[in-house]
Protein backbone atom coordinates (compact mmCIF):
# COMPACT_ATOMS: atom_id res chain seq x y z
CA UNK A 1 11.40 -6.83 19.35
CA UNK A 2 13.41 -4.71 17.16
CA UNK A 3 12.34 -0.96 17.74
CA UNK A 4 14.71 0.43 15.00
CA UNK A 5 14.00 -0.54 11.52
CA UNK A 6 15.94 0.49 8.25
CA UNK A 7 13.76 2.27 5.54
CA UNK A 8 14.20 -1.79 3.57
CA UNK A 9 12.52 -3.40 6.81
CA UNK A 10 9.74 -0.76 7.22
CA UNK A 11 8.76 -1.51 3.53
CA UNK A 12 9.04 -4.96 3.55
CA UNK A 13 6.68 -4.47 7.02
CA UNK A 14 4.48 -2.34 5.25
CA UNK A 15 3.79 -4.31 2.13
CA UNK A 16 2.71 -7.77 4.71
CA UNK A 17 0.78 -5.13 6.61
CA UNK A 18 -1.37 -4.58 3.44
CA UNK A 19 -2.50 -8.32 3.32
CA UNK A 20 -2.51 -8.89 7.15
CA UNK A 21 0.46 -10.69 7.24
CA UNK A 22 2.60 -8.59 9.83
CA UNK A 23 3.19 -9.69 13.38
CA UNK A 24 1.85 -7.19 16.22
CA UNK A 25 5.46 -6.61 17.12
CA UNK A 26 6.32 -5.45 13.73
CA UNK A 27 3.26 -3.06 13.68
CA UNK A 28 5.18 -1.48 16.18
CA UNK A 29 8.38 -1.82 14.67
CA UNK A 30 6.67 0.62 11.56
CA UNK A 31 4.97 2.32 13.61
CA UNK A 32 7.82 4.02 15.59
CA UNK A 33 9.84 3.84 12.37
CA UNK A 34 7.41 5.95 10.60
CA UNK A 35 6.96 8.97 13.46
CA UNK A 36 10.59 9.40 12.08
CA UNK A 37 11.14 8.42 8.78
CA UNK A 38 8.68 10.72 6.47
CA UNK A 39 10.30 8.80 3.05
CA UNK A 40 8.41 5.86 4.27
CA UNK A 41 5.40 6.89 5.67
CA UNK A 42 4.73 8.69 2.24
CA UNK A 43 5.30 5.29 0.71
CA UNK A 44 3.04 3.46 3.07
CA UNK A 45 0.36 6.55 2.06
CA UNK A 46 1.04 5.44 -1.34
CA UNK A 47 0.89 1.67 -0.77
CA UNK A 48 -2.47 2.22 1.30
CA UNK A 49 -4.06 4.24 -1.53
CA UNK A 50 -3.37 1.66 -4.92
CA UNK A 51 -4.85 -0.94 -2.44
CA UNK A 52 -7.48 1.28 -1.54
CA UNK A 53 -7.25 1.99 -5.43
CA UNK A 54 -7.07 -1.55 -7.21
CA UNK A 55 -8.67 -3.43 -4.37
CA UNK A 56 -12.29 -2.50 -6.22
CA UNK A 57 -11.64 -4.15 -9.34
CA UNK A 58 -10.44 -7.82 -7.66
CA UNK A 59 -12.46 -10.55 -8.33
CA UNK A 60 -10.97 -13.90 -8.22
CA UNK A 61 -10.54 -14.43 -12.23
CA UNK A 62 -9.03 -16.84 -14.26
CA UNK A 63 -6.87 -16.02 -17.01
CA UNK A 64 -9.20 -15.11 -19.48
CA UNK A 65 -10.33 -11.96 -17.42
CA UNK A 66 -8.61 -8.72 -17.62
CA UNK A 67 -10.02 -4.99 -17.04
CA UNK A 68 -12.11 -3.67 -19.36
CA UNK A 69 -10.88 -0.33 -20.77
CA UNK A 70 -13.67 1.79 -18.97
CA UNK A 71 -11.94 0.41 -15.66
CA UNK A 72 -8.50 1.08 -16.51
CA UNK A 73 -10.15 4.73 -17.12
CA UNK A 74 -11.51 4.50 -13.91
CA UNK A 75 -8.53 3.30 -12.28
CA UNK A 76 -6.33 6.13 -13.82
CA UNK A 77 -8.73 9.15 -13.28
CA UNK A 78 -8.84 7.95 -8.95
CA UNK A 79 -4.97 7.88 -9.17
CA UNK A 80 -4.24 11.37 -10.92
CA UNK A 81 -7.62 12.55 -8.62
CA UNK A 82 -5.79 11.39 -5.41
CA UNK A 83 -2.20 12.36 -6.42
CA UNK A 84 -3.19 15.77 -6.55
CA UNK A 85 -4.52 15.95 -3.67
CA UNK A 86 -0.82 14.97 -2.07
């Protein structure tokens, strides 16, 4: 197990982490990384909220389904609500 990740690993770690992807050994790679590194665990803050953010408007869709402008209003008013409070 590699305790010591560079910022590039952490992300990479972090972005399968959002989809359940990451091995239990690299969980642990991030998390040490991130007691350490504050550059990345603001980006995994950031990556955790437009999941949090988006994840309400999937749907499995084909490709004549897109947002409707009320929920890119939505979508926008969340993201400037929760960037302020950062």
């Amino acid at each position: 197990m590699k305790l010591m990740l560079t910022c590039d690993e952490a992300t990479a770690i972090c972005d399968k982490n959002q989809y359940g992807e990451a091995s239990i050994t690299e969980k642990i790679s991030l998390t040490f990384h991130l007691l350490i590194c504050k550059y990345c665990k603001k980006y995994t803050k950031q990556n955790n909220l437009m999941t949090r953010l988006f994840g309400q408007f999937l749907t499995h869709c084909d490709e004549t389904h897109a947002l409707s402008e009320e929920d890119k209003t939505e979508i926008e008013k969340n993201l400037k609500k929760e960037l302020k409070k950062n």
